[in-house]
PDB file of N, CA and C in Angstrom:
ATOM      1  N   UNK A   1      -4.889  -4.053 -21.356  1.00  0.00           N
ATOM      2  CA  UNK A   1      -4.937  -2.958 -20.392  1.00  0.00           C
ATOM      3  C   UNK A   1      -5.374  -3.507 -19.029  1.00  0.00           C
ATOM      4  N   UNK A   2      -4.609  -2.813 -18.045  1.00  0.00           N
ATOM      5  CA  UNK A   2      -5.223  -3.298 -16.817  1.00  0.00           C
ATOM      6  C   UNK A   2      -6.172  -2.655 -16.336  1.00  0.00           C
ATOM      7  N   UNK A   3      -6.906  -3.628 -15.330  1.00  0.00           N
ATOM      8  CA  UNK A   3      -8.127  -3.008 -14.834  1.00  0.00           C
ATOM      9  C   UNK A   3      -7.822  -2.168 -13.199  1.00  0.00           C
ATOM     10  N   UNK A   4      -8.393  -1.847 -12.761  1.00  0.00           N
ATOM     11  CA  UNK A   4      -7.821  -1.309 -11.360  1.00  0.00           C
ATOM     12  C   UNK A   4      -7.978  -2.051 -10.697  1.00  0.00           C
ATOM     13  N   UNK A   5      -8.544  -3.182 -10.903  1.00  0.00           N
ATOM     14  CA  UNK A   5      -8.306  -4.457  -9.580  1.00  0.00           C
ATOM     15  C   UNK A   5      -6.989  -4.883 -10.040  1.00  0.00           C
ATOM     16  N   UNK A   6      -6.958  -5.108 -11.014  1.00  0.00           N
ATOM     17  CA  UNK A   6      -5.177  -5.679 -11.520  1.00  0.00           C
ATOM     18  C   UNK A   6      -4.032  -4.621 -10.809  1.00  0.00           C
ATOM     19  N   UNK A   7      -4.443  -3.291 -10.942  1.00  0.00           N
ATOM     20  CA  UNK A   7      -3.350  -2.401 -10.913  1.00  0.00           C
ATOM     21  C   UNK A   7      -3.252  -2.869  -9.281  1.00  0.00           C
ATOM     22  N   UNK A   8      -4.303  -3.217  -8.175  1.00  0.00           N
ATOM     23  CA  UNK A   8      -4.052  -2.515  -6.588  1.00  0.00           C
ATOM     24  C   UNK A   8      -3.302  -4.149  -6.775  1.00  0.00           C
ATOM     25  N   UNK A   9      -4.098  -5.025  -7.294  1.00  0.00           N
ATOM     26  CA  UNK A   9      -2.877  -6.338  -6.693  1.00  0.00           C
ATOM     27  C   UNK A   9      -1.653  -6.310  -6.963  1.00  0.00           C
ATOM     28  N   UNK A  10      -0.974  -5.767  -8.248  1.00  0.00           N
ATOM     29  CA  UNK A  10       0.107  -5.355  -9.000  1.00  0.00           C
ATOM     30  C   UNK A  10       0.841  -4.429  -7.893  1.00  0.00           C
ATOM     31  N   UNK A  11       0.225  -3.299  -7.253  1.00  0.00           N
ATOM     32  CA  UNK A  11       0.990  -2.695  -6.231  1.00  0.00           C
ATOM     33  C   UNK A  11       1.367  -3.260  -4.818  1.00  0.00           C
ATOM     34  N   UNK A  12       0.270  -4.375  -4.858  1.00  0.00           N
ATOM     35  CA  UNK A  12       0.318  -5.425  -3.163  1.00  0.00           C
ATOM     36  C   UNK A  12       1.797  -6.222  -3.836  1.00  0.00           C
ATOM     37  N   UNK A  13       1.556  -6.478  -4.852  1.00  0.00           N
ATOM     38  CA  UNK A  13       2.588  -7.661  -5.436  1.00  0.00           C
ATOM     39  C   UNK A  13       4.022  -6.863  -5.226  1.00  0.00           C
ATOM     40  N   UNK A  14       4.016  -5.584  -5.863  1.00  0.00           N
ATOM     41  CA  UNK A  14       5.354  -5.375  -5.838  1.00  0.00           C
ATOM     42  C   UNK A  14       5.386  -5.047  -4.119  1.00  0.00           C
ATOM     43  N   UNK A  15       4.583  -4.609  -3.244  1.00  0.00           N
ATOM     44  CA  UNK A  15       5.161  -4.265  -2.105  1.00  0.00           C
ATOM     45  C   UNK A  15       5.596  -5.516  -1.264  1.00  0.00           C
ATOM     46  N   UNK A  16       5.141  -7.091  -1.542  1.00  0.00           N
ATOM     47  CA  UNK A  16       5.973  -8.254  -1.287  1.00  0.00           C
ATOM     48  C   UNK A  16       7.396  -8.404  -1.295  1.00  0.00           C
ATOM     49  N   UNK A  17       7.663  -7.581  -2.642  1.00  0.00           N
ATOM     50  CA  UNK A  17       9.088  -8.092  -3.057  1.00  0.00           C
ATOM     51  C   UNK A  17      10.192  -6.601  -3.043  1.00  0.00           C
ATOM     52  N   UNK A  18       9.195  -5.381  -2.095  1.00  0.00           N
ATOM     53  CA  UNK A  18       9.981  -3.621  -2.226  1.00  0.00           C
ATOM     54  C   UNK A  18      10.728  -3.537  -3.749  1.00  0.00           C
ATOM     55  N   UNK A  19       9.644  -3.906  -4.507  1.00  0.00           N
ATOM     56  CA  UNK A  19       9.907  -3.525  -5.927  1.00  0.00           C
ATOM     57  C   UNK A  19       9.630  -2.015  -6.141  1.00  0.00           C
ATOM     58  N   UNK A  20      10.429  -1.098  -6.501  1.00  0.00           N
ATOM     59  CA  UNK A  20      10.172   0.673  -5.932  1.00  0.00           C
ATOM     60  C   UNK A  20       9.368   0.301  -7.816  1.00  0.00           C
ATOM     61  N   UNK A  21      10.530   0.252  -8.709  1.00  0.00           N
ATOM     62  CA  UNK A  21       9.571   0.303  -9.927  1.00  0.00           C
ATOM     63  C   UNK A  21       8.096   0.058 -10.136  1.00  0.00           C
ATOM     64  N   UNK A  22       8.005  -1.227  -9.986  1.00  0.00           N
ATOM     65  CA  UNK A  22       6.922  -2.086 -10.026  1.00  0.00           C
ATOM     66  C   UNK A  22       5.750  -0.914  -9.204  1.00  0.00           C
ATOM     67  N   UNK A  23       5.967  -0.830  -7.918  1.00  0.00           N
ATOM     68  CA  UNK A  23       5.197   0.276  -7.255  1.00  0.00           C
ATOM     69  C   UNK A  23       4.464   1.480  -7.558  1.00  0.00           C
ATOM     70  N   UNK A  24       5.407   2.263  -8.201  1.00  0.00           N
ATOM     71  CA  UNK A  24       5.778   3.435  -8.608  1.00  0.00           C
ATOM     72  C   UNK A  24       4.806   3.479  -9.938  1.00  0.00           C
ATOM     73  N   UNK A  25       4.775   2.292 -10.814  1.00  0.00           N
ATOM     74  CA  UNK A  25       4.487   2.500 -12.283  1.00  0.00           C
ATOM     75  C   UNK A  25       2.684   2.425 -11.931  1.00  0.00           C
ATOM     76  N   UNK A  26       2.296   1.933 -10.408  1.00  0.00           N
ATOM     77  CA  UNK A  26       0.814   2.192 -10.723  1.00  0.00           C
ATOM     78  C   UNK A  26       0.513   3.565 -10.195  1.00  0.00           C
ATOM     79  N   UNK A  27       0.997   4.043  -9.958  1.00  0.00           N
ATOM     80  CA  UNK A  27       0.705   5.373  -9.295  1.00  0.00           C
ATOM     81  C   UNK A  27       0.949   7.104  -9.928  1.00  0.00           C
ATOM     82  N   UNK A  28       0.150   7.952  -9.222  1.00  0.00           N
ATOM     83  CA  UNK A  28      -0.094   9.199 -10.142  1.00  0.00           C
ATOM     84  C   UNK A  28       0.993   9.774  -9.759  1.00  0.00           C
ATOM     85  N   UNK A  29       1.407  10.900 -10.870  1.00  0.00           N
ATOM     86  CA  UNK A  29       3.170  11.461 -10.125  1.00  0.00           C
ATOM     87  C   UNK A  29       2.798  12.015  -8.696  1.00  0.00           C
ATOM     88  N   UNK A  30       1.468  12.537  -8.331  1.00  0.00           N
ATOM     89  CA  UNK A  30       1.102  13.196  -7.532  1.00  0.00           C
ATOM     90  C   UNK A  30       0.422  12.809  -6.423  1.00  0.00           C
ATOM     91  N   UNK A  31       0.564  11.305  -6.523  1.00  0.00           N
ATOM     92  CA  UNK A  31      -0.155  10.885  -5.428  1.00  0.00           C
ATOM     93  C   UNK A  31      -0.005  10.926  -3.930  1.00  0.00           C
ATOM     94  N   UNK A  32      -1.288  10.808  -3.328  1.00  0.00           N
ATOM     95  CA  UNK A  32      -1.005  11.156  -2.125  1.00  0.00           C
ATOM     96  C   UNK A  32      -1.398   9.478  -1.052  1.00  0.00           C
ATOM     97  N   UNK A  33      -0.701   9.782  -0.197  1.00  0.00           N
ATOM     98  CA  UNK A  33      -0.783   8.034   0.338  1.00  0.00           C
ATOM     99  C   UNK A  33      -0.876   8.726   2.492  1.00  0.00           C
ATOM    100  N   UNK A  34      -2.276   8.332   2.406  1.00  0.00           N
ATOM    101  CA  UNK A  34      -2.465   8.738   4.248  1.00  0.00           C
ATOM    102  C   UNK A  34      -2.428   7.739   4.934  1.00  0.00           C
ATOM    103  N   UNK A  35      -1.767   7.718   5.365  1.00  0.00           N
ATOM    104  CA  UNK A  35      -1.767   6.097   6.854  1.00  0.00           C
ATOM    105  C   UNK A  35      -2.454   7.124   8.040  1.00  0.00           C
ATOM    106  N   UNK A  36      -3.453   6.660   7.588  1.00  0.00           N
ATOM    107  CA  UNK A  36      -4.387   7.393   9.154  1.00  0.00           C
ATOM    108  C   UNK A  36      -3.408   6.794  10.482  1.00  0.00           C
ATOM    109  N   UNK A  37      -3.626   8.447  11.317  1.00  0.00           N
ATOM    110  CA  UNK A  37      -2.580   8.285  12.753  1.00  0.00           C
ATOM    111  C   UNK A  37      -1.759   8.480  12.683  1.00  0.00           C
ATOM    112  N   UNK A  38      -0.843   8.163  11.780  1.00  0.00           N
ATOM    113  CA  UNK A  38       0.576   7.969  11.461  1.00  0.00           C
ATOM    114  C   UNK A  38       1.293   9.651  10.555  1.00  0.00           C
ATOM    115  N   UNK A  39       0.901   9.225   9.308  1.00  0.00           N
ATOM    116  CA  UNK A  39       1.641  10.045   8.487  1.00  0.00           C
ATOM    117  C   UNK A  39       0.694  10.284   7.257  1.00  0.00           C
ATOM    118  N   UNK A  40       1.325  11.420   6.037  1.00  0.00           N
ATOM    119  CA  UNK A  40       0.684  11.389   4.724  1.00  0.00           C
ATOM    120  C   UNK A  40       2.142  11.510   4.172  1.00  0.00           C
ATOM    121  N   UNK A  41       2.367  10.888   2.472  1.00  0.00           N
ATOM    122  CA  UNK A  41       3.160  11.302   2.073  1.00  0.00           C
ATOM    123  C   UNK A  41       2.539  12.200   0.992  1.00  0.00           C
ATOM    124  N   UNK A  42       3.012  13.138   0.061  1.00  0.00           N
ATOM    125  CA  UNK A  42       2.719  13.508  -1.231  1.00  0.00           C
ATOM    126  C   UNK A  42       3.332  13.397  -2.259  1.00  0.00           C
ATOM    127  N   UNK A  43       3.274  12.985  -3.034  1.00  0.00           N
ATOM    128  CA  UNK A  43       4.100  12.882  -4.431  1.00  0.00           C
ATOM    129  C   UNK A  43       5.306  11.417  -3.999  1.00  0.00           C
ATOM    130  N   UNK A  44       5.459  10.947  -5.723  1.00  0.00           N
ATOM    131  CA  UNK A  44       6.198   9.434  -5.910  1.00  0.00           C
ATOM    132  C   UNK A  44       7.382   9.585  -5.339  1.00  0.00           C
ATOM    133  N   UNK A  45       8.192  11.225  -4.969  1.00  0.00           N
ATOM    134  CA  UNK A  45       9.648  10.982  -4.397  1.00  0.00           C
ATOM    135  C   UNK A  45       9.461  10.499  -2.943  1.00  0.00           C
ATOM    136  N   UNK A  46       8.442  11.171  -2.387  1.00  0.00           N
ATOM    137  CA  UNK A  46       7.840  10.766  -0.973  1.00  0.00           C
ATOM    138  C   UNK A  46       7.436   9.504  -0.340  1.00  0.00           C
ATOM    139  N   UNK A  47       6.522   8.896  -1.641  1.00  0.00           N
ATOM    140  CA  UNK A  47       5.496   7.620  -1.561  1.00  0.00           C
ATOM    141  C   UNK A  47       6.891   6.811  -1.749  1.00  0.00           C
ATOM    142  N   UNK A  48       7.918   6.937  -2.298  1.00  0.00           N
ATOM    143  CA  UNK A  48       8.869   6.038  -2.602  1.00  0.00           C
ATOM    144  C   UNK A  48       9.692   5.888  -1.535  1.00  0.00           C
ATOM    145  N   UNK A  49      10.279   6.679  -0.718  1.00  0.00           N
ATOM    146  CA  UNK A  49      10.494   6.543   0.750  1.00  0.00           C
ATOM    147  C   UNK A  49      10.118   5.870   1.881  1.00  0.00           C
ATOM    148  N   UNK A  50       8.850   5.763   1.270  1.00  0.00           N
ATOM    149  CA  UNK A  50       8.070   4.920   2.413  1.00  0.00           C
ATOM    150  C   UNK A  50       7.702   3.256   2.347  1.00  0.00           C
ATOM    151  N   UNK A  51       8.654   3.220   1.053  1.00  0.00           N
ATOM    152  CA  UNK A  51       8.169   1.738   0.412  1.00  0.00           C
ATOM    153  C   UNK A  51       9.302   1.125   0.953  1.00  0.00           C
ATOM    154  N   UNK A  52      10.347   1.049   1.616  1.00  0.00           N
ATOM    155  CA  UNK A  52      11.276   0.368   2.524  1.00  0.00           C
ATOM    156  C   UNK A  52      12.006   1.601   3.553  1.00  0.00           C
ATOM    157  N   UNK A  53      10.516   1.342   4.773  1.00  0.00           N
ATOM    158  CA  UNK A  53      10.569   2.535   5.931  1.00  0.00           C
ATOM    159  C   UNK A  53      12.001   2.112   6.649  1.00  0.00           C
ATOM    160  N   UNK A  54      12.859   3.255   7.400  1.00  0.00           N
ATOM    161  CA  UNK A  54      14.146   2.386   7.801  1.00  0.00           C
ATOM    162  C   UNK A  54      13.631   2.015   9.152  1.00  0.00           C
ATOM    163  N   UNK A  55      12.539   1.777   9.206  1.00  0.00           N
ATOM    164  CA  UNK A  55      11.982   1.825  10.900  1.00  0.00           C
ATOM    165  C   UNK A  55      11.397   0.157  10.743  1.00  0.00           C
ATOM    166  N   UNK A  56      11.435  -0.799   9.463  1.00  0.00           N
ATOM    167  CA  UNK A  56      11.473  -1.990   9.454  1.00  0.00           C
ATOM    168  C   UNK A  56      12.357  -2.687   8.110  1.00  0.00           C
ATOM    169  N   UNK A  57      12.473  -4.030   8.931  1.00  0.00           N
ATOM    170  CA  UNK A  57      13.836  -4.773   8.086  1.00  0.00           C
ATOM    171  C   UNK A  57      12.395  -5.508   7.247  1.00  0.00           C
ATOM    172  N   UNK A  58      13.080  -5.542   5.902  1.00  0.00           N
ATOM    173  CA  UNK A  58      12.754  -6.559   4.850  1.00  0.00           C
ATOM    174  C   UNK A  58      11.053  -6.288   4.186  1.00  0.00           C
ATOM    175  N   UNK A  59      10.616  -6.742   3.601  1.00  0.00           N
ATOM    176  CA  UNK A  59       8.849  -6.928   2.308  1.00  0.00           C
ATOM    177  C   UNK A  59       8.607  -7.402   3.313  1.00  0.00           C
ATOM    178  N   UNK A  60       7.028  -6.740   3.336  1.00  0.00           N
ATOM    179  CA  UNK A  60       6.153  -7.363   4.358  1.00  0.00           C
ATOM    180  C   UNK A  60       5.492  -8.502   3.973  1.00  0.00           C
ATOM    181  N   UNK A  61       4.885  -9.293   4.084  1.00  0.00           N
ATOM    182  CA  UNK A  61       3.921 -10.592   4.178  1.00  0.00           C
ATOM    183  C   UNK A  61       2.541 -10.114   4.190  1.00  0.00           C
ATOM    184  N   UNK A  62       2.002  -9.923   2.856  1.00  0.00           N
ATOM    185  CA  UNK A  62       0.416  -9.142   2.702  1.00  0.00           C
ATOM    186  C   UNK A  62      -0.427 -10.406   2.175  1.00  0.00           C
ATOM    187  N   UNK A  63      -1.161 -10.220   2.870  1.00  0.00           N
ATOM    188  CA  UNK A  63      -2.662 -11.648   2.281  1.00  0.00           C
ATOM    189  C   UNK A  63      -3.580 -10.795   2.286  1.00  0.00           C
ATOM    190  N   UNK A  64      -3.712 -10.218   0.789  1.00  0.00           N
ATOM    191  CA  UNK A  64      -5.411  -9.567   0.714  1.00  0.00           C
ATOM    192  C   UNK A  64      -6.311 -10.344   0.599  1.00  0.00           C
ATOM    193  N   UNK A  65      -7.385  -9.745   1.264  1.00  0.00           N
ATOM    194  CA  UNK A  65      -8.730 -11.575   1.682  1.00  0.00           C
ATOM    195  C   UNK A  65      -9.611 -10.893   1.002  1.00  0.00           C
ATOM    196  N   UNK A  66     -10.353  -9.421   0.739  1.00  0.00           N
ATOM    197  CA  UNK A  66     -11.207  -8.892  -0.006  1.00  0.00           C
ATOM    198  C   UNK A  66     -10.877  -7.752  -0.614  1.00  0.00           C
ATOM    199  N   UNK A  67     -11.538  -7.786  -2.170  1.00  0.00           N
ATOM    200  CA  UNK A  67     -11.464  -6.090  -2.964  1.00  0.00           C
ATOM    201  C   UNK A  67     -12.746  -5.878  -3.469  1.00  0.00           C
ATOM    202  N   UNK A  68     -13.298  -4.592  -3.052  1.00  0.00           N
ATOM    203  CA  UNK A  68     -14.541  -4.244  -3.420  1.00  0.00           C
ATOM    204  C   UNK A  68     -14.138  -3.220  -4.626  1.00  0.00           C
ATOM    205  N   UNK A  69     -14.754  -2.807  -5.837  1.00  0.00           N
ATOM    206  CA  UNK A  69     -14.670  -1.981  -6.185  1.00  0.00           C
ATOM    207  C   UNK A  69     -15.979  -1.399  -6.618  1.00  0.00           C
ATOM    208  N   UNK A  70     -16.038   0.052  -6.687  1.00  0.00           N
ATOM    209  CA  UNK A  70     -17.276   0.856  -7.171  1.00  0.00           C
ATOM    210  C   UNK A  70     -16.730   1.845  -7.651  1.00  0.00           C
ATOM    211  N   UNK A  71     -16.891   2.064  -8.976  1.00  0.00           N
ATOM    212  CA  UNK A  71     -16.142   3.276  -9.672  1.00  0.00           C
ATOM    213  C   UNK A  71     -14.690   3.411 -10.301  1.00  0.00           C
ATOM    214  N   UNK A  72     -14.358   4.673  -9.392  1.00  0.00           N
ATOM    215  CA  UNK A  72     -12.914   5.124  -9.070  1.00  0.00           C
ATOM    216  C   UNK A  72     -12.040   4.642  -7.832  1.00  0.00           C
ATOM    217  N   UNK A  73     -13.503   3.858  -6.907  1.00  0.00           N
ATOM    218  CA  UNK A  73     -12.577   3.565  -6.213  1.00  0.00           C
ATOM    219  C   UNK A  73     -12.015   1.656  -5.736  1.00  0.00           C
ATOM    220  N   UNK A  74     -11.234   1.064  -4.790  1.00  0.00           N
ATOM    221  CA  UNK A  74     -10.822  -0.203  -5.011  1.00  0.00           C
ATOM    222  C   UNK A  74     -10.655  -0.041  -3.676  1.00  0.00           C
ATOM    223  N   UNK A  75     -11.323  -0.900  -2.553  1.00  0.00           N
ATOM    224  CA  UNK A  75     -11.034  -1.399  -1.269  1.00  0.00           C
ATOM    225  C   UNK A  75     -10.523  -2.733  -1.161  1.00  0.00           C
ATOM    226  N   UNK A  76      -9.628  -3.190  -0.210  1.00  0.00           N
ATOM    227  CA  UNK A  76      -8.896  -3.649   0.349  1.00  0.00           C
ATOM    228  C   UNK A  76      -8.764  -4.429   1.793  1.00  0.00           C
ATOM    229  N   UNK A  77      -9.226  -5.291   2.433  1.00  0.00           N
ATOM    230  CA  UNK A  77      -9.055  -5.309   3.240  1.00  0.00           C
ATOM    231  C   UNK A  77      -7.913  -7.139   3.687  1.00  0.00           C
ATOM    232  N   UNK A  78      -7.439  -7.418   4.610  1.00  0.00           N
ATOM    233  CA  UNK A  78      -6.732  -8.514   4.607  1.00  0.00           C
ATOM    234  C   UNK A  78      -5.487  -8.141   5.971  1.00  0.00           C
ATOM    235  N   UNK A  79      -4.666  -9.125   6.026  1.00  0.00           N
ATOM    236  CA  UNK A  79      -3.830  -9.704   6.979  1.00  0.00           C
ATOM    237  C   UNK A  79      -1.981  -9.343   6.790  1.00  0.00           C
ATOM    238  N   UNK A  80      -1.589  -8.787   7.781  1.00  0.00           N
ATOM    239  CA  UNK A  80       0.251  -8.849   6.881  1.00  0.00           C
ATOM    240  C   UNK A  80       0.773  -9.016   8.187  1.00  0.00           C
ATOM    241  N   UNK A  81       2.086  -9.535   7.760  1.00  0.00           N
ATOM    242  CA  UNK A  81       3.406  -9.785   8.924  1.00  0.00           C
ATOM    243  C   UNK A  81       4.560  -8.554   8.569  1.00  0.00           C
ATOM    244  N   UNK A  82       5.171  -8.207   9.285  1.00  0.00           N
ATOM    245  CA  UNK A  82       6.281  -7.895   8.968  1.00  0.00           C
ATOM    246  C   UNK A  82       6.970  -8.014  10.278  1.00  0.00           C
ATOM    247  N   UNK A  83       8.803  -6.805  10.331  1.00  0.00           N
ATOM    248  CA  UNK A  83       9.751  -6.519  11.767  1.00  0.00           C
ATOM    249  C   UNK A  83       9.980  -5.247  11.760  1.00  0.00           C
ATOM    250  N   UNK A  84       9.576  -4.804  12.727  1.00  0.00           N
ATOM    251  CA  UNK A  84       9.868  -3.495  13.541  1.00  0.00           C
ATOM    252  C   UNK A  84      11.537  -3.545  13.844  1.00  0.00           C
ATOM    253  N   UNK A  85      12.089  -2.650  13.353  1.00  0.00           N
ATOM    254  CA  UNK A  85      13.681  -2.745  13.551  1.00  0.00           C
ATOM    255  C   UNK A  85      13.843  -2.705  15.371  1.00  0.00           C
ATOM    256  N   UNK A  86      12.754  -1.765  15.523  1.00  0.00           N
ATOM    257  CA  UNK A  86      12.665  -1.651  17.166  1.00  0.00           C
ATOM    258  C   UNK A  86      11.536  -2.513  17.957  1.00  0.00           C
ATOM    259  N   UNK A  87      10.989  -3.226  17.525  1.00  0.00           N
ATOM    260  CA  UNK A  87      10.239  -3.948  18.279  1.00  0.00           C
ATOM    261  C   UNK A  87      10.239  -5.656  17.973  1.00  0.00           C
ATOM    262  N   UNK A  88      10.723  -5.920  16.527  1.00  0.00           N
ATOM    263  CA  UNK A  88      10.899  -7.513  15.770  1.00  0.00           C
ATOM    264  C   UNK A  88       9.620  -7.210  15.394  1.00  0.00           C
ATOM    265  N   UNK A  89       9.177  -8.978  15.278  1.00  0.00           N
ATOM    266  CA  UNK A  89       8.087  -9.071  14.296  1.00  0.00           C
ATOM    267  C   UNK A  89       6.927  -8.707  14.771  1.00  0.00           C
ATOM    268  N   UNK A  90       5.855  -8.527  13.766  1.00  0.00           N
ATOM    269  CA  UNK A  90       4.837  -7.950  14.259  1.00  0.00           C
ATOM    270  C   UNK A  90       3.377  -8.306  13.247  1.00  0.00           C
ATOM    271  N   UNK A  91       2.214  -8.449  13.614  1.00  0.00           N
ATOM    272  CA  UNK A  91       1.234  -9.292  12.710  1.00  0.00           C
ATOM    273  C   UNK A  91       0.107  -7.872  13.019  1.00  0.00           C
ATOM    274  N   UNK A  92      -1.008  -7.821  11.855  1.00  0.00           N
ATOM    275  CA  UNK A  92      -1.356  -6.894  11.565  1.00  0.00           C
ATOM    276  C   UNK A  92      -2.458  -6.918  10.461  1.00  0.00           C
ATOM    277  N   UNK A  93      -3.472  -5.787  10.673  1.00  0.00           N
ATOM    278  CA  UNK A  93      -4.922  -6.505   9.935  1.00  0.00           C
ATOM    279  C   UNK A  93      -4.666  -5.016   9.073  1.00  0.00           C
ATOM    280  N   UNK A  94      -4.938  -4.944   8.066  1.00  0.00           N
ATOM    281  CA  UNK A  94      -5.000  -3.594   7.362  1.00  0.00           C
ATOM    282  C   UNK A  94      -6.492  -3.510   6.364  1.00  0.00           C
ATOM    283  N   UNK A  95      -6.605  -1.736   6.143  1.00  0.00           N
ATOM    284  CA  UNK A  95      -8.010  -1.581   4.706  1.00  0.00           C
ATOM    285  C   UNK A  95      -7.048  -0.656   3.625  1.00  0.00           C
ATOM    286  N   UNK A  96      -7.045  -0.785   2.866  1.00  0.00           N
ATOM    287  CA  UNK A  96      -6.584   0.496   2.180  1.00  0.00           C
ATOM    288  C   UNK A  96      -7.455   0.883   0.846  1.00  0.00           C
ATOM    289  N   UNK A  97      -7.496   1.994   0.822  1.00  0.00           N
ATOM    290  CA  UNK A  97      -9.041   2.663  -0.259  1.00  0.00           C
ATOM    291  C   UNK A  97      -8.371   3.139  -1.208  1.00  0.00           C
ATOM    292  N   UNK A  98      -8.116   2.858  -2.310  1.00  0.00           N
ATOM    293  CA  UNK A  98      -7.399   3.038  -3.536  1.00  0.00           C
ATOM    294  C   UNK A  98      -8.515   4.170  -4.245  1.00  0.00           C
ATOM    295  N   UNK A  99      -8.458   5.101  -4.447  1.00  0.00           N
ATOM    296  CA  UNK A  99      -9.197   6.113  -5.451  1.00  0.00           C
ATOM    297  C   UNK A  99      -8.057   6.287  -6.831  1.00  0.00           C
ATOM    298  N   UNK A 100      -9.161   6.572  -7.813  1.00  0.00           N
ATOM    299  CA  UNK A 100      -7.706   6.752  -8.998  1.00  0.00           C
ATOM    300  C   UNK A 100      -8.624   7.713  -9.871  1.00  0.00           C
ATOM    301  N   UNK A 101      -7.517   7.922 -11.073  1.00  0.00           N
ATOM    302  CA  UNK A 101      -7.544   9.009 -11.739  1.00  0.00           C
ATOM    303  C   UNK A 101      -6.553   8.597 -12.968  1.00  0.00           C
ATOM    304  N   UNK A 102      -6.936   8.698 -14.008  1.00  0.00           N
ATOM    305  CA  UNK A 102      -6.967   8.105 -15.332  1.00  0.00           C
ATOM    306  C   UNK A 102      -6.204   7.077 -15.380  1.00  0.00           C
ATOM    307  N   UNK A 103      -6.517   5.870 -14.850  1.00  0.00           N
ATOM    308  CA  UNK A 103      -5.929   4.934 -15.051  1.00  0.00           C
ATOM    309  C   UNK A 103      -5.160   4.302 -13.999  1.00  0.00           C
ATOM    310  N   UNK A 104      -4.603   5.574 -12.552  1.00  0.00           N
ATOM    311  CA  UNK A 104      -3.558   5.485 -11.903  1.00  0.00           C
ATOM    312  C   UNK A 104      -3.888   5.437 -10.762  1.00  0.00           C
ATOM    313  N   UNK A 105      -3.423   4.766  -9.487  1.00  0.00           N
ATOM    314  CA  UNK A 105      -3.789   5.127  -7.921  1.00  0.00           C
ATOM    315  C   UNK A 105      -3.619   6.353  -7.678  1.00  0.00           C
ATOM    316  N   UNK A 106      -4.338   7.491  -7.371  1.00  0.00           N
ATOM    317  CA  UNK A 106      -4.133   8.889  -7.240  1.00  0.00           C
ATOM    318  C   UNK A 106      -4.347   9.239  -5.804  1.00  0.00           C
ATOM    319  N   UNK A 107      -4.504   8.632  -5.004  1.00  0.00           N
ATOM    320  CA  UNK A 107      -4.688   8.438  -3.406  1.00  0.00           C
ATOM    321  C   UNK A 107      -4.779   7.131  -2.556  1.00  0.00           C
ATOM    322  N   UNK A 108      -4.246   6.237  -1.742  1.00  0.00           N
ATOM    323  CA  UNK A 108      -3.769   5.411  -1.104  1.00  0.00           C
ATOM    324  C   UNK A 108      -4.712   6.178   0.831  1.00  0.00           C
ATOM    325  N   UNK A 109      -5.862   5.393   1.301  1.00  0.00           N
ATOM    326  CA  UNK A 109      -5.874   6.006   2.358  1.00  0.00           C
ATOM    327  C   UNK A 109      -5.952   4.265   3.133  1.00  0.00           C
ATOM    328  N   UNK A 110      -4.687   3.778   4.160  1.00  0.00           N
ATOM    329  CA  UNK A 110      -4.519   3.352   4.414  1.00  0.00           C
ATOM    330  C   UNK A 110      -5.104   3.278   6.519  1.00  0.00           C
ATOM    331  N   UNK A 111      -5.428   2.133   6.873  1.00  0.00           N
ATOM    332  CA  UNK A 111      -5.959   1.852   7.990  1.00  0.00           C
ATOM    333  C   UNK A 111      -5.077   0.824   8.481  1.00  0.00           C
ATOM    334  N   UNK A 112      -4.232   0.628   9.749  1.00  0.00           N
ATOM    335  CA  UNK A 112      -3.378  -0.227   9.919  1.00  0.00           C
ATOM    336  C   UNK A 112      -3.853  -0.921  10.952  1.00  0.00           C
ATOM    337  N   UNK A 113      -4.061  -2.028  12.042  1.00  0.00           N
ATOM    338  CA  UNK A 113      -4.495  -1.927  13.200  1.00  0.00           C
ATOM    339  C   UNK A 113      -3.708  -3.434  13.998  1.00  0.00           C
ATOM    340  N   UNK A 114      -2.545  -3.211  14.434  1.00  0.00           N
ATOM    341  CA  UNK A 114      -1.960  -4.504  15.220  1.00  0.00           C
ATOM    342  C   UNK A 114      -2.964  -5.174  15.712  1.00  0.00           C
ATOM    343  N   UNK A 115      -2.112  -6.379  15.381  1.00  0.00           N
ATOM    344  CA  UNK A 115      -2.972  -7.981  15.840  1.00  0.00           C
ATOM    345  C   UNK A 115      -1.984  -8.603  17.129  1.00  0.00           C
ATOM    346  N   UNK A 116      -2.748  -9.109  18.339  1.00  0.00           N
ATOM    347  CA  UNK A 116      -1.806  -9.576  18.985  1.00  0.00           C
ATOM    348  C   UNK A 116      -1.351 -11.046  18.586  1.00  0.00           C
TER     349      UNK A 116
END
């Protein structure tokens, strides 16, 4: 059985390679995923939309550097690359706070913050 540190790297892992399955299988049907500033999605038809945005080309480049966990919940913090279809490439420090619920990511609250 996995642990929830396994499950958030398992979801970093598939978002390397826009594996929608892989993604999808750690998460609650109902989950909710907030990119503070930006957007919320609700539910896996939603969260799955957002896993290859058409607003960038190709898997991003994620280096998680720390995971704290206490409980229910699993922090995140670390480094990613990706391309802005409208701007090219772009480098980028992120946190994301994994809360869960029997077993599953049941909320995603994501912090994004460009790097020059």
């Amino acid at each position: 059985m996995m642990t929830q540190r396994d499950l958030v790297l398992e979801y970093f892992a598939g978002f390397r390679t826009s594996d929608h399955p892989r993604i999808l299988a750690t998460l609650t049907d109902d989950v909710e995923w907030v990119i503070h500033g930006h957007r919320t999605t609700r539910g896996k038809t939603e969260f799955d939309g957002e896993i290859e945005n058409p607003g960038f080309t190709g898997s991003p480049a994620l280096d998680v550097q720390r995971v704290f966990e206490d409980g229910p919940v699993v922090v995140t913090t670390g480094e990613g690359r990706g391309v802005s279809v409208e701007h090219g490439p772009f480098r980028f420090a992120f946190n994301d706070l994994f809360t869960f619920r029997d077993g599953r990511i049941a909320r995603v609250d994501s912090y994004v913050v460009p790097l020059a």
